[in-house]
Protein backbone atom coordinates (compact mmCIF):
# COMPACT_ATOMS: atom_id res chain seq x y z
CA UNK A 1 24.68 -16.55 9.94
CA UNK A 2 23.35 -12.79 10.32
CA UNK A 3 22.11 -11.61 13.23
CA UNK A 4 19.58 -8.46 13.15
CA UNK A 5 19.87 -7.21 16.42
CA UNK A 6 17.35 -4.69 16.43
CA UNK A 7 14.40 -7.56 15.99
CA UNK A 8 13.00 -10.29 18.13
CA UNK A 9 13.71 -13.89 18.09
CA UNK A 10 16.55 -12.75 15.83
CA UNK A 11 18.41 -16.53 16.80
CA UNK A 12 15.29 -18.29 15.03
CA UNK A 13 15.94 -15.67 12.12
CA UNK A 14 19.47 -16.52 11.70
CA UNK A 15 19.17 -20.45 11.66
CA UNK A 16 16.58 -20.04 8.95
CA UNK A 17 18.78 -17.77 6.94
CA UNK A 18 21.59 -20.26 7.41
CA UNK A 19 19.46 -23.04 6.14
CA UNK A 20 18.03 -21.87 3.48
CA UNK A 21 21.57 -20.74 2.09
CA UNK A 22 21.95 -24.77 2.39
CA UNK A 23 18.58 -24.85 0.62
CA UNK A 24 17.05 -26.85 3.29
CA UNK A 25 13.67 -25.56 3.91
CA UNK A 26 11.54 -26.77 6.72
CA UNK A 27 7.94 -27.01 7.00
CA UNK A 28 7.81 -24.64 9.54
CA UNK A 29 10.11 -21.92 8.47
CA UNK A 30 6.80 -20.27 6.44
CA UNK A 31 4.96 -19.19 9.51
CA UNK A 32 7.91 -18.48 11.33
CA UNK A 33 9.10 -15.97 8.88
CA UNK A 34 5.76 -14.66 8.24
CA UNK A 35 5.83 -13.90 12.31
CA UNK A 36 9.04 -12.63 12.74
CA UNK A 37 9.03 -10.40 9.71
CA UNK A 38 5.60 -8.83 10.51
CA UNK A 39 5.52 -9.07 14.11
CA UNK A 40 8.78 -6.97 14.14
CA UNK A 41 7.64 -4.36 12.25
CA UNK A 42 4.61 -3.22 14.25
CA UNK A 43 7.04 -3.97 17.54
CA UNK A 44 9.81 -1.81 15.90
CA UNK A 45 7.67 1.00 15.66
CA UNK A 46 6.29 0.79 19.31
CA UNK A 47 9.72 0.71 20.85
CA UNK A 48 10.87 3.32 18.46
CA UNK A 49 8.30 5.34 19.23
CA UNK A 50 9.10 5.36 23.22
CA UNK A 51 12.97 5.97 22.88
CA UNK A 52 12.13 8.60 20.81
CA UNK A 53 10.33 10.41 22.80
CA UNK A 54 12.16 9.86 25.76
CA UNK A 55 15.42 11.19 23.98
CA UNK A 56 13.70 14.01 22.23
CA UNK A 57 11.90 15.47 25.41
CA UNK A 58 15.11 15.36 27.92
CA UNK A 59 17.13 17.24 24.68
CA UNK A 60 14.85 19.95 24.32
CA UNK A 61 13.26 19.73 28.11
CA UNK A 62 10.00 19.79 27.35
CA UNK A 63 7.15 18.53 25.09
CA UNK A 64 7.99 17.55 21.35
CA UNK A 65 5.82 17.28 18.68
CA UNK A 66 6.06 14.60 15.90
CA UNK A 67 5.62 14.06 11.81
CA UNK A 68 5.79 11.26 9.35
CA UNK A 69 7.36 11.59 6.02
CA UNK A 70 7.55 8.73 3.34
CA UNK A 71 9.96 10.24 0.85
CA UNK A 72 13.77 11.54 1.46
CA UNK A 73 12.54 14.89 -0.44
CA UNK A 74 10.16 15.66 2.59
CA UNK A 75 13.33 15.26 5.38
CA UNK A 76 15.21 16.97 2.87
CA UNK A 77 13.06 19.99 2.66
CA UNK A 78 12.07 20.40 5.94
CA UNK A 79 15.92 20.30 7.57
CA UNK A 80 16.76 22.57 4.42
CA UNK A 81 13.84 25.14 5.25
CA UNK A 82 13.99 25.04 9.06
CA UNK A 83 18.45 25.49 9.56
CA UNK A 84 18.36 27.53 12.69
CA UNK A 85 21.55 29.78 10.82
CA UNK A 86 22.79 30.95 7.71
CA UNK A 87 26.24 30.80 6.13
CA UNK A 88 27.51 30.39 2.84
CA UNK A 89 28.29 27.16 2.69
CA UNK A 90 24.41 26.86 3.60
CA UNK A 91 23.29 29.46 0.89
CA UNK A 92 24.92 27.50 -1.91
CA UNK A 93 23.15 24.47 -1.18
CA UNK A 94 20.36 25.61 -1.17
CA UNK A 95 20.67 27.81 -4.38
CA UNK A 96 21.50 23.82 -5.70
CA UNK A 97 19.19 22.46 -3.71
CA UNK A 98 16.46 24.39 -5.68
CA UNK A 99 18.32 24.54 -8.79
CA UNK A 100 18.99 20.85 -9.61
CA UNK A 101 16.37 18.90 -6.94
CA UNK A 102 16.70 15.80 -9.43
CA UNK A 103 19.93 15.49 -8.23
CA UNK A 104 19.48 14.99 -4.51
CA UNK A 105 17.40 11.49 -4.80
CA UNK A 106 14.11 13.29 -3.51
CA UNK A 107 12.11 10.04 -4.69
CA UNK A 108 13.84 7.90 -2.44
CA UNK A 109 11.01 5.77 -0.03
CA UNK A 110 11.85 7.22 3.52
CA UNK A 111 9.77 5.41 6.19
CA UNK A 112 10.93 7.76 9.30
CA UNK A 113 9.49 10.83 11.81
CA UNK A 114 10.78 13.96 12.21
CA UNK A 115 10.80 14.96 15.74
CA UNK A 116 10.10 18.37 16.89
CA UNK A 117 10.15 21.26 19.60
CA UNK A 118 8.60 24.69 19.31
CA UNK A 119 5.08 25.74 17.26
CA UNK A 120 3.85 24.67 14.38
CA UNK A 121 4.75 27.93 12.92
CA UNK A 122 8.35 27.95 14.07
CA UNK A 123 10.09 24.35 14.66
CA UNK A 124 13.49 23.31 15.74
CA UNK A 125 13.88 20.03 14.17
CA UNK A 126 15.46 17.72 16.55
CA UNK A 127 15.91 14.77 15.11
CA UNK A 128 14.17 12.00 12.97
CA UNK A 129 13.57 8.16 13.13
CA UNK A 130 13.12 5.30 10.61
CA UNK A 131 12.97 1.85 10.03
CA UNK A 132 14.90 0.25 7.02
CA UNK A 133 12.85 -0.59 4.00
CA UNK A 134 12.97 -4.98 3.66
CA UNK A 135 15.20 -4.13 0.49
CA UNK A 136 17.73 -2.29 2.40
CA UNK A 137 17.82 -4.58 4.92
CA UNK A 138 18.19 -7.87 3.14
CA UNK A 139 20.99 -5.99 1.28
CA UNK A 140 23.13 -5.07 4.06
CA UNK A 141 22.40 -8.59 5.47
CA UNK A 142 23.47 -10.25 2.39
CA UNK A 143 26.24 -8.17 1.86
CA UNK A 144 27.86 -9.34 5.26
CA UNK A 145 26.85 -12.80 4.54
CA UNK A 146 28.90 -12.62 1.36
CA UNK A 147 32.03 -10.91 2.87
CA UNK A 148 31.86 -13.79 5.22
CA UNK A 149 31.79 -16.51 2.78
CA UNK A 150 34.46 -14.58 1.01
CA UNK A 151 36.65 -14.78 3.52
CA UNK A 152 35.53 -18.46 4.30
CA UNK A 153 36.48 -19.60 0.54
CA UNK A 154 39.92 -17.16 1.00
CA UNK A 155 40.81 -19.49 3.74
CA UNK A 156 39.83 -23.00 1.94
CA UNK A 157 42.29 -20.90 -1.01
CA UNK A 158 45.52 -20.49 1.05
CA UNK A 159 44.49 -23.95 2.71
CA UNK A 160 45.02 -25.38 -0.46
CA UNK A 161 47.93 -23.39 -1.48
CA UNK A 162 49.93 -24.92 1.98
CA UNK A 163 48.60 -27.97 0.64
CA UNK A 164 51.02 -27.58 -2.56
CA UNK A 165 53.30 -26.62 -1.25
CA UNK A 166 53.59 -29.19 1.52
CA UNK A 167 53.69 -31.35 -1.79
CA UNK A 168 56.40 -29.73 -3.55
CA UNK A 169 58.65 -29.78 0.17
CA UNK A 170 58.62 -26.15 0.42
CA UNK A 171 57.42 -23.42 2.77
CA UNK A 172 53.79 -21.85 1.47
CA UNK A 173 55.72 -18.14 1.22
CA UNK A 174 58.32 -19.69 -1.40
CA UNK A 175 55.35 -21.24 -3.33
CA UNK A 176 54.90 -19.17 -6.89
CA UNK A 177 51.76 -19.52 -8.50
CA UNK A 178 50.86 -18.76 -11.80
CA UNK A 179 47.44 -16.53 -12.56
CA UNK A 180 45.42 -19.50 -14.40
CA UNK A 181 46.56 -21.58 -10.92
CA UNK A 182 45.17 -19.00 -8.55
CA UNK A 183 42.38 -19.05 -10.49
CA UNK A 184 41.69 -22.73 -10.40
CA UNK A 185 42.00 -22.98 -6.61
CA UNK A 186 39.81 -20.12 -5.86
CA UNK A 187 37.45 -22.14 -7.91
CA UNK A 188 38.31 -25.17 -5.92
CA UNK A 189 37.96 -23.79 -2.38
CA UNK A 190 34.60 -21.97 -3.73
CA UNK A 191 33.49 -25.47 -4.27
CA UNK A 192 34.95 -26.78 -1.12
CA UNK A 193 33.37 -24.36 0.46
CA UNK A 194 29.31 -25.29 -0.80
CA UNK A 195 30.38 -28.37 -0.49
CA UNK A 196 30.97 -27.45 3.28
CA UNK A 197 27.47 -25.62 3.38
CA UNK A 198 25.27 -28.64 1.59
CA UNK A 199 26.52 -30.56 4.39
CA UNK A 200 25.66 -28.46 7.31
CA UNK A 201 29.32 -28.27 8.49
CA UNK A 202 30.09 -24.64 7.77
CA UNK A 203 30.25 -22.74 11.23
CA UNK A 204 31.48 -19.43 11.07
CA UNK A 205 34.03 -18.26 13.25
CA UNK A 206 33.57 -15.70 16.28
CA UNK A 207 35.66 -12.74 14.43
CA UNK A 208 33.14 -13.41 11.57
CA UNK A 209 30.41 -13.47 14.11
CA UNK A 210 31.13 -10.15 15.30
CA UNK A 211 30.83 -8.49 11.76
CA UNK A 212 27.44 -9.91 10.92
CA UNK A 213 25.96 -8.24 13.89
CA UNK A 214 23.41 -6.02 12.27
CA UNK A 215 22.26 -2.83 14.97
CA UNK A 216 20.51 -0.59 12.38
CA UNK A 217 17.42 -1.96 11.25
CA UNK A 218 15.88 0.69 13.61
CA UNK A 219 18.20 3.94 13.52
CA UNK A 220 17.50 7.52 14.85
CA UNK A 221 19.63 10.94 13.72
CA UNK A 222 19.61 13.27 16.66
CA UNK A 223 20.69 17.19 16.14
CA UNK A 224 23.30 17.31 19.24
CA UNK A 225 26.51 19.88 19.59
CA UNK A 226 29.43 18.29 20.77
CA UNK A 227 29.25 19.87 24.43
CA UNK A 228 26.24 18.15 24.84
CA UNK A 229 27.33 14.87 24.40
CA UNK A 230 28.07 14.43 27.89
CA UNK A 231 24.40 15.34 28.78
CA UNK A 232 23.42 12.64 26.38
CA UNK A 233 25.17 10.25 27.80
CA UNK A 234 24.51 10.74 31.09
CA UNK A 235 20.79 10.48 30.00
CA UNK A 236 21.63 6.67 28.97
CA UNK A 237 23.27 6.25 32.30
CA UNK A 238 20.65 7.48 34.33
CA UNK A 239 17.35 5.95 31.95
CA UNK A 240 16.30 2.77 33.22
CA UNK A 241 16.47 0.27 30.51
CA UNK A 242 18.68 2.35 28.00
CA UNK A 243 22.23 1.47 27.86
CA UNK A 244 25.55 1.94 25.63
CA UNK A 245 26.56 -0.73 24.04
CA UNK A 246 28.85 0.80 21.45
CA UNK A 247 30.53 4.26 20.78
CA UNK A 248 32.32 4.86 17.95
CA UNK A 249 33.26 9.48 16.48
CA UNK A 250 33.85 9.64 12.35
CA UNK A 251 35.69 12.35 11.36
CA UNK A 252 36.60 13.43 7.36
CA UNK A 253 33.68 14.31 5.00
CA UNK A 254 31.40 14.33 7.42
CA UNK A 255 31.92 14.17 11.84
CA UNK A 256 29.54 12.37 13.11
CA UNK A 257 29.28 9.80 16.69
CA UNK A 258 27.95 7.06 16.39
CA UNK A 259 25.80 5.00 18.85
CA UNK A 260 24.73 1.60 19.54
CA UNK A 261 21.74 1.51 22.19
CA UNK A 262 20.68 -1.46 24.02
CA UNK A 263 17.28 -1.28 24.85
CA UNK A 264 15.35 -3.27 27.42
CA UNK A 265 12.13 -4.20 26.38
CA UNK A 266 8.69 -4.00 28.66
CA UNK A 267 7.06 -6.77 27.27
CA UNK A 268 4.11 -6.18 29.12
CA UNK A 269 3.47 -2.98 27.13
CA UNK A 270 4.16 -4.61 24.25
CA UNK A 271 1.49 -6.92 25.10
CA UNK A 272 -0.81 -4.61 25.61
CA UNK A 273 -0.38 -2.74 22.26
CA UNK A 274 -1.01 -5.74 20.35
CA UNK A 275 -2.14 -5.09 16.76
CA UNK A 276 -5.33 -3.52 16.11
CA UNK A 277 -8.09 -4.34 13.61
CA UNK A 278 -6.43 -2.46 10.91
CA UNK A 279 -3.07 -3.94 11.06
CA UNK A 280 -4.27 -7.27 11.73
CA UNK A 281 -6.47 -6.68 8.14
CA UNK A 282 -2.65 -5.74 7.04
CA UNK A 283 -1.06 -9.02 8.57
CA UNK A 284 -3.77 -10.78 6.85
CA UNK A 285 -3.26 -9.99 3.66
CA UNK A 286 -0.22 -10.93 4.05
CA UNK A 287 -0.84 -14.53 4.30
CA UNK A 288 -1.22 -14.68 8.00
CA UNK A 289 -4.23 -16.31 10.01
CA UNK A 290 -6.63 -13.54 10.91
CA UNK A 291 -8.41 -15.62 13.96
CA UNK A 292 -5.12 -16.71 15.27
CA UNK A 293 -2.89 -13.86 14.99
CA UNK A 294 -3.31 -11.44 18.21
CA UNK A 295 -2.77 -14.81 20.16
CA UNK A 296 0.03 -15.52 18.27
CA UNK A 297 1.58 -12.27 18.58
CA UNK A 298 1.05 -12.67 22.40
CA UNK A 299 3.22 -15.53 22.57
CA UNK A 300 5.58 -14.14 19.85
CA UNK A 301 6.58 -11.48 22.26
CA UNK A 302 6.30 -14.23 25.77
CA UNK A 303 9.00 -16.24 23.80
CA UNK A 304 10.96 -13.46 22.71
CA UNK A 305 14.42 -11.47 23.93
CA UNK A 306 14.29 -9.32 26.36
CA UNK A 307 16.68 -6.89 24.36
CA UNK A 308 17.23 -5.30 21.12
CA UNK A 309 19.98 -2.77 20.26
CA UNK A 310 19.20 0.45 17.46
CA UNK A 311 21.59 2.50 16.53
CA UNK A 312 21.54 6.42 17.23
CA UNK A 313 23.71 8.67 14.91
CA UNK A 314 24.49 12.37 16.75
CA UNK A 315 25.45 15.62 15.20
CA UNK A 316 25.47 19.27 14.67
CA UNK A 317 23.24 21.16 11.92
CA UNK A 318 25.93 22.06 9.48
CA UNK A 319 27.27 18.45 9.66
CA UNK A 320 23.27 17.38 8.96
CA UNK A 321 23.40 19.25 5.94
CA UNK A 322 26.45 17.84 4.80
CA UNK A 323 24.77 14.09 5.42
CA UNK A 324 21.52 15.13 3.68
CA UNK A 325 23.06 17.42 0.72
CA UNK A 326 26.70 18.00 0.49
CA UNK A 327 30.41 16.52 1.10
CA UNK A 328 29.14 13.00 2.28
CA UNK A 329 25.43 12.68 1.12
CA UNK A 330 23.97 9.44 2.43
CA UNK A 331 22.84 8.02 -0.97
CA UNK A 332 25.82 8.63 -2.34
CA UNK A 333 27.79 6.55 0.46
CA UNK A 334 25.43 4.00 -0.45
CA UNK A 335 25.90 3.84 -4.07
CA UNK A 336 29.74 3.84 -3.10
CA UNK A 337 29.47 1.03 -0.53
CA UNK A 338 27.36 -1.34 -3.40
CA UNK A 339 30.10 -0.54 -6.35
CA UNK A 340 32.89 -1.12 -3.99
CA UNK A 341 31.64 -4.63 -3.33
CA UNK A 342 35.12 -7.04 -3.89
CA UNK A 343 33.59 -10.25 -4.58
CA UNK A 344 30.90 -10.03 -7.37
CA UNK A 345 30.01 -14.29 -8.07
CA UNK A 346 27.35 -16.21 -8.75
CA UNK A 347 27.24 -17.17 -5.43
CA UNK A 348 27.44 -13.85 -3.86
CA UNK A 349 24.41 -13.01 -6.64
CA UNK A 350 22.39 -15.57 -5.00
CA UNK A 351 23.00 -14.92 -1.45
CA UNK A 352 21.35 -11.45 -2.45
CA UNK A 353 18.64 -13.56 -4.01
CA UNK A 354 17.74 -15.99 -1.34
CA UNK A 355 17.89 -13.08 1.47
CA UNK A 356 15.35 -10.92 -0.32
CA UNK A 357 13.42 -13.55 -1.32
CA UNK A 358 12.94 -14.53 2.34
CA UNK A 359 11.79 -10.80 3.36
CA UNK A 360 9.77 -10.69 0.11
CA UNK A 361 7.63 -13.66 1.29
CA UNK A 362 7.12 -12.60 4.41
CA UNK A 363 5.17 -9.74 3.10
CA UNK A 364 3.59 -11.14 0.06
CA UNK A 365 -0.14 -12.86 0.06
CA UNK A 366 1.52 -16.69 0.10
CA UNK A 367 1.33 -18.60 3.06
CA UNK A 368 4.01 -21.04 1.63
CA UNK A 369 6.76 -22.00 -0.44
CA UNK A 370 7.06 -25.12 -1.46
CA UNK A 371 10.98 -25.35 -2.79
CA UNK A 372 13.47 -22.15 -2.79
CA UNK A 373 13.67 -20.98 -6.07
CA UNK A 374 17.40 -20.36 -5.69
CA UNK A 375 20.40 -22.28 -4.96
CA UNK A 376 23.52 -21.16 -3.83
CA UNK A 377 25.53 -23.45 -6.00
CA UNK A 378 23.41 -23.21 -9.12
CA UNK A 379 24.28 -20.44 -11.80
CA UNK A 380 20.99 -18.20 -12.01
CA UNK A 381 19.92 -15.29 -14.34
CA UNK A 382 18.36 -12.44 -12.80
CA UNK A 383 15.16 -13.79 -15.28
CA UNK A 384 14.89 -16.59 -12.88
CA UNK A 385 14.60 -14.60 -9.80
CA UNK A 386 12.02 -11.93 -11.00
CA UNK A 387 9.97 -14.77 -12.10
CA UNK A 388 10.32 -16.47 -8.38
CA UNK A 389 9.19 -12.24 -6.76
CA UNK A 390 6.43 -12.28 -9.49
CA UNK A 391 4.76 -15.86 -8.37
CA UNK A 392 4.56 -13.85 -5.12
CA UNK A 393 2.31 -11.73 -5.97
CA UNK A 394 0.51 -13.88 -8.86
CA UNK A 395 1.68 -11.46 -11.85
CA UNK A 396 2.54 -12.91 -15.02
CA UNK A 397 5.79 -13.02 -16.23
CA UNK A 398 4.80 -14.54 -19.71
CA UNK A 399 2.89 -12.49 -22.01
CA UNK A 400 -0.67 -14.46 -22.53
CA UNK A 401 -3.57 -13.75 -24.60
């Protein structure tokens, strides 16, 4: 149903998503999640790692030197202190900037690395890297999902509409309805359409296909003026195992191109990085077998694609700033993109529900589930759902003496 294009075994991923939207779980689907959820994170940040650097060194030709952050106010700061010119329009943000920091979501959890050339004393940031947070990412995903069933129960709507007026001997465009009608058959084809999913027959289409491609579950932001874009992508066409899959320039608020990257995997290497003793203590307490797991990592990445795709956002400095603290500030377009959302149901609350849940469990102590505790078709209070997270992670959601 959703395909997250910048993990492995992503096809396993998406029949499991699709099932349990039909609230079929399988035996098996526990330890499958648990492996593809867990496995891809300490992957994601190997191959990461290696495009990054690759990219970083050929921009600045020579040796770069890297830095984790974990909060949006440390990549804030940093791009803020280090602009490599002054203007204005650059002033006034940061006389803002320093004047109202509480508005500029500083608390925001950033998992990324800012990339680097020059000293210690005096860097030209390059460019950073991150990996979406699970939240994020089972957002986006179920916000596709629900555009596609969306438009899925839009068609079962004016299916039923031609319907009536095949009835009534007239053509569909010369069919009036009245409000409290359209209303009933969006009802109808909502329940046409679960009725479709409880039966396993709802296949999406190819055009809906295409739009729940997800590329951006890794992402890097590279500093890049526009008459070095041909450099860049040259560097793609001459790297062995780096392609461009997609291209695509925004202009308005904020210029920006954006990148799609295929990337061919060395599986080998892979192999030979396989988790350590501290992140296999972290995969264990997670609910996965300790003795078992480097072996089953092994054949996690045997089994697996030989391709993922990221997606790599270029610009210049000032248009940075604008990203980070001005016209087109990247929490904001988030905010936007969640209050903009066009179909706001029960069922579109669940999807939200069941997709978290899933990324949620891969993470939490429980080696299995024995039911989902959501339904697509059932009506469910957000009381429900927090209990479901907090049996998790054992916490109470009673208050017992």
């Amino acid at each position: 149903m959703i395909s997250l294009t910048s993990l492995l075994h992503q096809e396993n991923l998406k029949d499991i998503i699709l099932r349990w939207m039909s609230n079929n779980l399988l035996e098996e689907d526990c330890e499958a999640i648990k492996r593809i959820v867990n496995f891809n994170v300490h992957i994601l940040n190997l191959y990461l790692d290696h495009f990054c650097n690759d990219l970083f060194n050929f921009l600045s030709g020579g040796k770069t030197w890297t830095f984790e952050v974990t909060s949006k106010g440390e990549l804030k700061d940093f791009v803020l202190d280090v602009a490599p010119y002054n203007n204005e329009r650059l002033d006034y943000i940061r006389t803002r900037y320093r004047k109202y920091p509480e508005d500029f979501y500083r608390s925001l959890p950033f998992r990324g690395k800012i990339y680097c050339s020059g000293s210690k004393e005096h860097p030209v940031y390059l460019g950073h890297s991150r990996i979406k947070r699970f939240r994020r990412v089972a957002e986006k995903a179920s916000r596709r999902m629900v555009n596609m069933i969306f438009d899925q129960i839009k068609k079962n709507a004016a299916a039923l509409a031609t319907e009536r007026a095949s009835q009534l001997g007239i053509p569909k465009e010369q069919l009036i309805t009245p409000v409290k009608v359209q209303r009933e058959e969006f009802a109808h084809a909502e329940r046409r359409f679960l009725k479709q999913l409880k039966k396993g027959m709802f296949k999406p289409d190819e055009e809906m296909l295409d739009s729940a491609r997800i590329h951006d579950v890794a992402g890097v932001k590279a500093i890049i003026e526009d008459d070095r874009i041909p450099v860049l992508e040259k560097f793609f066409h001459d790297m062995p195992g780096y392609s461009v899959a997609e291209k695509e320039k925004h202009f308005g608020n904020y210029d920006d191109v954006n990148y799609i990257i295929g990337i061919k995997l060395d599986k080998k290497e892979l192999i030979n990085k396989a988790p350590n003793s501290r992140v296999v203590d972290v995969l264990s307490a997670r609910g996965m077998d300790r003795d078992t797991v480097v072996d089953d990592y092994k054949t996690f990445v045997e089994t697996a694609e030989d391709h993922v795709y990221l997606e790599l956002i270029t610009s210049n400095y000032p248009e940075m700033i604008e990203s980070e603290f001005g016209r087109s500030m990247h929490e904001e377009r988030i905010l936007a993109q969640r209050e903009q959302a066009g179909y706001r149901s029960s069922i579109a609350r669940n999807v939200r529900y069941i997709t978290e849940y899933l990324f949620l469990f891969a993470i939490s102590e429980k080696k299995s589930i024995h039911q989902l505790p959501v339904r697509l078709w059932e009506k469910t209070m957000p009381d429900t759902y927090d209990h479901a997270i907090r049996q998790l992670w054992d916490i109470p959601t009673m208050q017992v003496l």
